[in-house]
C-alpha atoms as a PDB file:
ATOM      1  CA  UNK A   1      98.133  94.736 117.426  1.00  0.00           C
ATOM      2  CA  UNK A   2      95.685  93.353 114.517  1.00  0.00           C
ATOM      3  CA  UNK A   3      93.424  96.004 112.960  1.00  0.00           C
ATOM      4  CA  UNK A   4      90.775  94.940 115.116  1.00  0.00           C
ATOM      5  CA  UNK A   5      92.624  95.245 118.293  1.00  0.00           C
ATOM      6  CA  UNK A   6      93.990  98.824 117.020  1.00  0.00           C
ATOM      7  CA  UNK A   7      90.561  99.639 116.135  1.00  0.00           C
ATOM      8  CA  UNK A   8      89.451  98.709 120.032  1.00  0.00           C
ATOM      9  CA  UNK A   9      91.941 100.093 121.788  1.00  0.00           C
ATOM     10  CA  UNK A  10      90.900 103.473 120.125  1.00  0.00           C
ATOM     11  CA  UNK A  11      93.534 103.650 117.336  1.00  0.00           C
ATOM     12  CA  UNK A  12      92.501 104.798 113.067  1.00  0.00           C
ATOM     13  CA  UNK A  13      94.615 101.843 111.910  1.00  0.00           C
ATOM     14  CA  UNK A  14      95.589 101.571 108.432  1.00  0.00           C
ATOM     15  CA  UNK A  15      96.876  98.736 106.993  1.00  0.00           C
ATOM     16  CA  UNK A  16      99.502  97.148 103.894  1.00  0.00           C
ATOM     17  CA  UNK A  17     100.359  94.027 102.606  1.00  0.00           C
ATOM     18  CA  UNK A  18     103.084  93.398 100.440  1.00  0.00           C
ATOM     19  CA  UNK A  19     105.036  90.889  98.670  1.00  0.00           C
ATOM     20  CA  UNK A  20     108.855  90.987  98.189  1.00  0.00           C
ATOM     21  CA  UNK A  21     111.661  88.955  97.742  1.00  0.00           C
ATOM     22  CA  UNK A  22     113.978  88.344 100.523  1.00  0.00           C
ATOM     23  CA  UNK A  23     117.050  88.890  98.414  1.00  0.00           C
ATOM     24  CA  UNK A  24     117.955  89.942  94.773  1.00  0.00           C
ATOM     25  CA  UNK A  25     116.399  87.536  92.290  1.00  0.00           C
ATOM     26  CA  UNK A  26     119.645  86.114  90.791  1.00  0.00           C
ATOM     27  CA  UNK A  27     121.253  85.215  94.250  1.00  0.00           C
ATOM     28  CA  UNK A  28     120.225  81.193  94.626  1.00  0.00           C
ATOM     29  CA  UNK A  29     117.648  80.476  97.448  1.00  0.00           C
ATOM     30  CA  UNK A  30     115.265  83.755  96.546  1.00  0.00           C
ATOM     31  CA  UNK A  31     112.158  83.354  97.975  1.00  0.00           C
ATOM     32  CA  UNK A  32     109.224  85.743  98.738  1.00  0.00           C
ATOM     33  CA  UNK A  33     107.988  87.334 101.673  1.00  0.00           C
ATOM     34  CA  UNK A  34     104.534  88.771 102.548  1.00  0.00           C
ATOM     35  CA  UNK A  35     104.907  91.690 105.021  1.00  0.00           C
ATOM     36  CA  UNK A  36     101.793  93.234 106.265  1.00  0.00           C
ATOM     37  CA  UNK A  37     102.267  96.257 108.477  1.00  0.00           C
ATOM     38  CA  UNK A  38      99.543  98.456 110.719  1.00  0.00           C
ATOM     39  CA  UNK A  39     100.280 101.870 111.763  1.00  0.00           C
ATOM     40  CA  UNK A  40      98.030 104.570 113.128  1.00  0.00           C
ATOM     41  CA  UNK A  41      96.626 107.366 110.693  1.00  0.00           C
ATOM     42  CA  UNK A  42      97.005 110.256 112.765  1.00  0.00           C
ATOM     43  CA  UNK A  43     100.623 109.385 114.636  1.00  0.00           C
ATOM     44  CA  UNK A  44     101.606 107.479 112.085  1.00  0.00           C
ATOM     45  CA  UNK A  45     102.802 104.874 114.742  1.00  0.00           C
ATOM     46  CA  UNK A  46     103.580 100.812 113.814  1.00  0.00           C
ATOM     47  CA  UNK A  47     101.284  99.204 115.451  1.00  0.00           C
ATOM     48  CA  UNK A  48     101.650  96.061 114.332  1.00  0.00           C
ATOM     49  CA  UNK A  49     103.094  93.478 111.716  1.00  0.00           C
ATOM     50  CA  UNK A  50     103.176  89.909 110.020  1.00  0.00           C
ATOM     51  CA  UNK A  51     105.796  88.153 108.040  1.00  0.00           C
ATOM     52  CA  UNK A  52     105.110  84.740 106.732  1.00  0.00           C
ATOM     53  CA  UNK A  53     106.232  82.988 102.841  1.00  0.00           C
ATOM     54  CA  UNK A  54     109.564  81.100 102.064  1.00  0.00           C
ATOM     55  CA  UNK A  55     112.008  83.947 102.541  1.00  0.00           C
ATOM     56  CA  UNK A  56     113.989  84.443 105.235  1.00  0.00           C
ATOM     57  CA  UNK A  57     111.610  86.472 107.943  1.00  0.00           C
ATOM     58  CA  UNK A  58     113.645  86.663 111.669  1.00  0.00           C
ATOM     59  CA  UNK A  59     115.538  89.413 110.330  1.00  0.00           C
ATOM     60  CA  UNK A  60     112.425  91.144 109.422  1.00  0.00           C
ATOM     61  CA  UNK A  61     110.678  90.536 112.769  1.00  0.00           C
ATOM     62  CA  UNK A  62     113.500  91.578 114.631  1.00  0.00           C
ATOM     63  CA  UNK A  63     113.475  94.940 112.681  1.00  0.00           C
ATOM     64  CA  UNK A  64     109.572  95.362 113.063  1.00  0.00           C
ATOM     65  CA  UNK A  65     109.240  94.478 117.020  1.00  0.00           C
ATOM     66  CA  UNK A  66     112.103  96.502 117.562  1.00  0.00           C
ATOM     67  CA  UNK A  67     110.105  99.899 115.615  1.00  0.00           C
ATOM     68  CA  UNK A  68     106.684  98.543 117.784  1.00  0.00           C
ATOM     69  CA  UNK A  69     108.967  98.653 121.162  1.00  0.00           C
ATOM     70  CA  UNK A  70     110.559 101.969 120.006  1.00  0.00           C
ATOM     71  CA  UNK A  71     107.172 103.779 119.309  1.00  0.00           C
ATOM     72  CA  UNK A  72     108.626 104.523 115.918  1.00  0.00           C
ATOM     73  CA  UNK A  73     106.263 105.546 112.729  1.00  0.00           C
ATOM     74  CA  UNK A  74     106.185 104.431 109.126  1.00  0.00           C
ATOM     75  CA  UNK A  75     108.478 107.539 108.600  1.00  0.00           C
ATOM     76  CA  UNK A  76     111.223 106.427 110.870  1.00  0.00           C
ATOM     77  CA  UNK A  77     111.182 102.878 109.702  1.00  0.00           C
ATOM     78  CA  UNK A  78     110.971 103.806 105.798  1.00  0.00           C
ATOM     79  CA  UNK A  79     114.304 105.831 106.238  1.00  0.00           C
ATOM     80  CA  UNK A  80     116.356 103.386 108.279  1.00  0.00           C
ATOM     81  CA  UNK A  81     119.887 103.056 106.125  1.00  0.00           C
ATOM     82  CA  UNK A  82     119.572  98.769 106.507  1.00  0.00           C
ATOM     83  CA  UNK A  83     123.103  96.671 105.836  1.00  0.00           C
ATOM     84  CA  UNK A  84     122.605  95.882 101.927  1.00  0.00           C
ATOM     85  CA  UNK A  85     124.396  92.792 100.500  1.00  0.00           C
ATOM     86  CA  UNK A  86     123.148  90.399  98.199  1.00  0.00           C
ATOM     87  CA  UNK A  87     123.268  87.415 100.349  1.00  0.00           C
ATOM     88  CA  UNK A  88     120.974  88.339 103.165  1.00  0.00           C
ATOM     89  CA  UNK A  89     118.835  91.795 101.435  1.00  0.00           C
ATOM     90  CA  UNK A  90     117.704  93.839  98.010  1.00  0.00           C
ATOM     91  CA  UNK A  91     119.292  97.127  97.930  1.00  0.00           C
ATOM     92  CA  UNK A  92     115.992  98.283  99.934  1.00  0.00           C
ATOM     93  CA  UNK A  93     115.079  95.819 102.463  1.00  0.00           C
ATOM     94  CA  UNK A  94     111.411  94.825 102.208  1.00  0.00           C
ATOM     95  CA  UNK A  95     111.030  96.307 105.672  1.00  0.00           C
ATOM     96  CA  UNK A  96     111.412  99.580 103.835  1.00  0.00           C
ATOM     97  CA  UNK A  97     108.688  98.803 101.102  1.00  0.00           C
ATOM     98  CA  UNK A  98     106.282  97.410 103.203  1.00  0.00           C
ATOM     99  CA  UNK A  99     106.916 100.724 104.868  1.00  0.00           C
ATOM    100  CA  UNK A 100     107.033 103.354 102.096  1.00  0.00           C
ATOM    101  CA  UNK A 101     103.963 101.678 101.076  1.00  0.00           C
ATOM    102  CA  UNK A 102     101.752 101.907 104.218  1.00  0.00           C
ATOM    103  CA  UNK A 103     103.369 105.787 104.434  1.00  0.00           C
ATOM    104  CA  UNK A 104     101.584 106.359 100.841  1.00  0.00           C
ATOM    105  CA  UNK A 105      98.246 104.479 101.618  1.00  0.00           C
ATOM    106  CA  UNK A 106      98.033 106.533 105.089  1.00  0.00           C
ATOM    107  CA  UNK A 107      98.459 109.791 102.981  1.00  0.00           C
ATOM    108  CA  UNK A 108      95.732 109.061 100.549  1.00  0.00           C
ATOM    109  CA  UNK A 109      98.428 108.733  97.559  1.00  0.00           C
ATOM    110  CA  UNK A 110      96.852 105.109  96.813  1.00  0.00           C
ATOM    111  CA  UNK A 111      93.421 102.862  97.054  1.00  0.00           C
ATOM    112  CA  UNK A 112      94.413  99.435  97.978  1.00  0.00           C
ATOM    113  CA  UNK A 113      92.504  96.611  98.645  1.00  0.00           C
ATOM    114  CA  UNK A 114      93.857  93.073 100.275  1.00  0.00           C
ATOM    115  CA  UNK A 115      92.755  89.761  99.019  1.00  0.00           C
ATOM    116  CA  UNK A 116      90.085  89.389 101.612  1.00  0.00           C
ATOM    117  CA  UNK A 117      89.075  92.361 101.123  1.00  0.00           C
ATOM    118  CA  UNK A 118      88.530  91.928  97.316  1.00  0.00           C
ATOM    119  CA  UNK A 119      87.457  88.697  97.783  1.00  0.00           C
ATOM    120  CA  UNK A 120      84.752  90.193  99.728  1.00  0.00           C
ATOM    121  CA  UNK A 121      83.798  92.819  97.008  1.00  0.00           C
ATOM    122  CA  UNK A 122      83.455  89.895  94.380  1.00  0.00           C
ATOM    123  CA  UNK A 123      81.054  88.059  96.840  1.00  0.00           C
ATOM    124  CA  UNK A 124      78.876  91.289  97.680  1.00  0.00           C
ATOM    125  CA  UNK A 125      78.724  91.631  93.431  1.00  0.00           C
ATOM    126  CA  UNK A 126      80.357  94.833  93.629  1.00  0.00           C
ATOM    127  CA  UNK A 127      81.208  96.701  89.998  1.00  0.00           C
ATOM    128  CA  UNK A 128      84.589  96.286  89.564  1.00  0.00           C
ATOM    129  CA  UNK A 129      86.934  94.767  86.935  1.00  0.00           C
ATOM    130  CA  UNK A 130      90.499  93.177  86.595  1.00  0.00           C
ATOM    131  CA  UNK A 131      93.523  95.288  85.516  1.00  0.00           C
ATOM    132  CA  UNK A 132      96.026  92.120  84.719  1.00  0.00           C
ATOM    133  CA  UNK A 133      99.281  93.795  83.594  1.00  0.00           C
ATOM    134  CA  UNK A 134     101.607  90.707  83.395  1.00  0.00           C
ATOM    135  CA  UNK A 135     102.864  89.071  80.381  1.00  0.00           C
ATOM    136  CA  UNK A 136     100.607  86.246  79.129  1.00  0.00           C
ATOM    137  CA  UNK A 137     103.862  84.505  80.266  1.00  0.00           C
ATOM    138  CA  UNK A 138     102.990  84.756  83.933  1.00  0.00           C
ATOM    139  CA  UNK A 139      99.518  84.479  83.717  1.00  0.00           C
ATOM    140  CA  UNK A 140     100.022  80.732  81.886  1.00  0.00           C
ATOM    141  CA  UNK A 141     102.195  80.136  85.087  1.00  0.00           C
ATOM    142  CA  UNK A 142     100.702  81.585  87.863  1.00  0.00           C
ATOM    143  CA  UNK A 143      96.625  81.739  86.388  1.00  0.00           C
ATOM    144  CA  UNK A 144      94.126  84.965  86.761  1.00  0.00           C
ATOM    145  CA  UNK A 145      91.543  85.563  89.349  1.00  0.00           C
ATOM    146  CA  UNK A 146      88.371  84.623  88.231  1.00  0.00           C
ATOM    147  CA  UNK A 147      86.588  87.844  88.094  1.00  0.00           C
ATOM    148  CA  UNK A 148      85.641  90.209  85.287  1.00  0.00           C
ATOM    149  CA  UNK A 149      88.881  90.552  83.445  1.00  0.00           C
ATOM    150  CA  UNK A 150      91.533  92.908  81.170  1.00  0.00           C
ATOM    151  CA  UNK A 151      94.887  91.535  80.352  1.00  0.00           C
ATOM    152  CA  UNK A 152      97.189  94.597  79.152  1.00  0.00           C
ATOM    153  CA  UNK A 153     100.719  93.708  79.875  1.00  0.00           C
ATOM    154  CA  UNK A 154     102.268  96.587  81.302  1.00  0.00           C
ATOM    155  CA  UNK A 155     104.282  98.026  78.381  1.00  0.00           C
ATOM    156  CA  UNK A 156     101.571  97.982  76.189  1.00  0.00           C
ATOM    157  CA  UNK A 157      99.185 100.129  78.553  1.00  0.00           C
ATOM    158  CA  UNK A 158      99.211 103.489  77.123  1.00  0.00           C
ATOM    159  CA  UNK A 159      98.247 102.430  73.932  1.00  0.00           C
ATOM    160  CA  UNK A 160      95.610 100.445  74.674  1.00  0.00           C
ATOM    161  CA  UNK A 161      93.580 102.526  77.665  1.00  0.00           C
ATOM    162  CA  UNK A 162      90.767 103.028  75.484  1.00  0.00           C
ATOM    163  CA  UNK A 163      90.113  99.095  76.456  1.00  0.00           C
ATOM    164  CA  UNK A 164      89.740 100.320  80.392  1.00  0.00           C
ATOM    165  CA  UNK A 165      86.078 100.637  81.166  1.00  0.00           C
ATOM    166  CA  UNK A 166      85.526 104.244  83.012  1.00  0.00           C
ATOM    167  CA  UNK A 167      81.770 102.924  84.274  1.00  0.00           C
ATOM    168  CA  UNK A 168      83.069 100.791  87.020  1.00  0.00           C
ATOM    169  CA  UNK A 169      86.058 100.714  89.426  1.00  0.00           C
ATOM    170  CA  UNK A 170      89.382  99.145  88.210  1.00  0.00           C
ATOM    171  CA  UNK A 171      91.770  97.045  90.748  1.00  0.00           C
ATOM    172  CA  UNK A 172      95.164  96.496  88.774  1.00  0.00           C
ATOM    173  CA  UNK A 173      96.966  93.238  89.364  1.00  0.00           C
ATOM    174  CA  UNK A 174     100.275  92.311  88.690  1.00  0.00           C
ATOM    175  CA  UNK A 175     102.823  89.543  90.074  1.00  0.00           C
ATOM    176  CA  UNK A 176     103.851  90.882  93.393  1.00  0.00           C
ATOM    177  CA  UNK A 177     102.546  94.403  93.033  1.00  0.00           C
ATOM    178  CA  UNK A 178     105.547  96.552  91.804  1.00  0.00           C
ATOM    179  CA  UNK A 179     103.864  97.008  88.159  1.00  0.00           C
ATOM    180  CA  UNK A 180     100.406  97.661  89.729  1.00  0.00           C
ATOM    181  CA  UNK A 181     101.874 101.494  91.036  1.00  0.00           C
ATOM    182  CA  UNK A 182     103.314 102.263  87.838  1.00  0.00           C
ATOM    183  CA  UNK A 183     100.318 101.109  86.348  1.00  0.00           C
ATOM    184  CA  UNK A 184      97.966 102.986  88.873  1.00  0.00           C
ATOM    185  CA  UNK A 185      99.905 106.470  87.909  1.00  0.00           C
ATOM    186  CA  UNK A 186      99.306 106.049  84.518  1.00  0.00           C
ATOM    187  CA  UNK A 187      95.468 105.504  84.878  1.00  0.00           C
ATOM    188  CA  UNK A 188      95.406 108.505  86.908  1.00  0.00           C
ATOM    189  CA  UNK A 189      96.958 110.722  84.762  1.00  0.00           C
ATOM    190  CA  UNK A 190      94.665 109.718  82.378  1.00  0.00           C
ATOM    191  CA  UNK A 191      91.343 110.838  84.641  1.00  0.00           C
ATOM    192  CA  UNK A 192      90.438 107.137  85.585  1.00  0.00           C
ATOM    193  CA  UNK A 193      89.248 108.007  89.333  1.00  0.00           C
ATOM    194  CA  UNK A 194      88.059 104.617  90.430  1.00  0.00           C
ATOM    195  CA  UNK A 195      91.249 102.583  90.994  1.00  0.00           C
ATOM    196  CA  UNK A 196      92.936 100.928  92.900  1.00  0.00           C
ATOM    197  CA  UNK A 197      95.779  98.012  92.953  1.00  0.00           C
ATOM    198  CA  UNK A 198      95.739  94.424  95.084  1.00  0.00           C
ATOM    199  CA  UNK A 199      97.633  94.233  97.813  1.00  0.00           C
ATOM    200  CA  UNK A 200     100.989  91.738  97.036  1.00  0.00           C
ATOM    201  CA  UNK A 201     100.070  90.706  94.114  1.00  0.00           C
ATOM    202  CA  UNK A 202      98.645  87.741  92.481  1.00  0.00           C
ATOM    203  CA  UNK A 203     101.506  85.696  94.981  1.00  0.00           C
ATOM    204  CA  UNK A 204      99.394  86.775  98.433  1.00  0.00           C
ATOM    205  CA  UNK A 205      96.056  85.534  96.493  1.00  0.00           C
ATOM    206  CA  UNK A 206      95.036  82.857  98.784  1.00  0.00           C
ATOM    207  CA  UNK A 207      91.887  81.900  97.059  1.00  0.00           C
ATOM    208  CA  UNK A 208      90.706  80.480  93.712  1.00  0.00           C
ATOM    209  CA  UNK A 209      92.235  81.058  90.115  1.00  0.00           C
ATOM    210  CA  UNK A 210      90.918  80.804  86.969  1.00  0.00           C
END
């Protein structure tokens, strides 16, 4: 199902997107993929999924229409012990982050938004601001979006959270998202209570750059 199909057929669906790489970096061929799962709040069931990118996605779909067919939830899924070898996965599949991170969104642990949806909130003139923490490496590479703006990189964060506004909400960006949780704890342990991170990464941003 698609959220608005869930939503219709009486469902609360929740939904992820996330960006991973097929397998380890350093294997030749690596490629990304952009999973986006649905699952129901209260059973927790998968209700539906996408795969699409470069990477290698029948293995994927297999594994995802087989959990719809099963009635399994974001719980089963997240603990299934996948074959691991660096020719055809990472050490966790990105079947299992695409599901650990639905599992946290559905238990309130994060704010997410996906590109549409923050592309949205930019067009509405919502208050919200930029958390880049990539190097300036990546951002020469891959550009910044082209909204009210704070480049920390990542290892410099702690230091420098006196540069976060507290006055308006905070969406933290990073390459393909991994950076944006371990920034998003730190802001919370530091009482910042309007955050939240973009779903996949600056690699799932279909729309303009700056």
């Amino acid at each position: 199902l698609t959220m608005e199909e869930a939503v219709g057929t009486g469902f609360s669906p929740v939904q992820m997107l996330i960006t991973a790489p097929d397998i380890p970096g350093f294997m030749p061929g690596s490629a990304p993929l952009f999973i986006r799962m649905i699952a129901d709040k209260g059973t927790r069931r998968i209700l539906g999924a996408q795969v699409s990118g470069p990477g290698k996605a029948d293995k994927r779909l297999d594994v995802l229409a087989t959990a719809i067919k099963g009635n399994l939830t974001i719980d089963d899924l997240a603990d299934v012990d996948f074959a691991y070898a660096p020719p055809f996965s990472t050490a966790l599949d990105a079947v299992t982050h695409a599901s650990n991170a639905l599992r946290n969104k559905c238990e309130g642990l994060v704010q997410s938004y996906s590109p549409v949806e923050l592309h949205t909130k930019a067009d509405n003139n919502e208050n919200f601001i930029v958390l880049d923490v990539r190097t300036q490496a990546e951002i020469d590479l891959l550009g910044k979006l082209p909204y009210r703006y704070v480049h920390i990189p990542l290892g410099e964060l702690e230091k420098r959270m006196d540069e976060i506004p507290r006055d308006r909400e905070v969406v933290i960006l990073c390459k393909v998202g991994g950076r944006e949780w371990i920034a998003y704890t730190h802001l919370k342990r530091s009482g910042y209570s309007k955050i939240a991170i973009l779903e996949g990464g600056i690699l799932a941003w279909p729309y303009e750059r700056a």
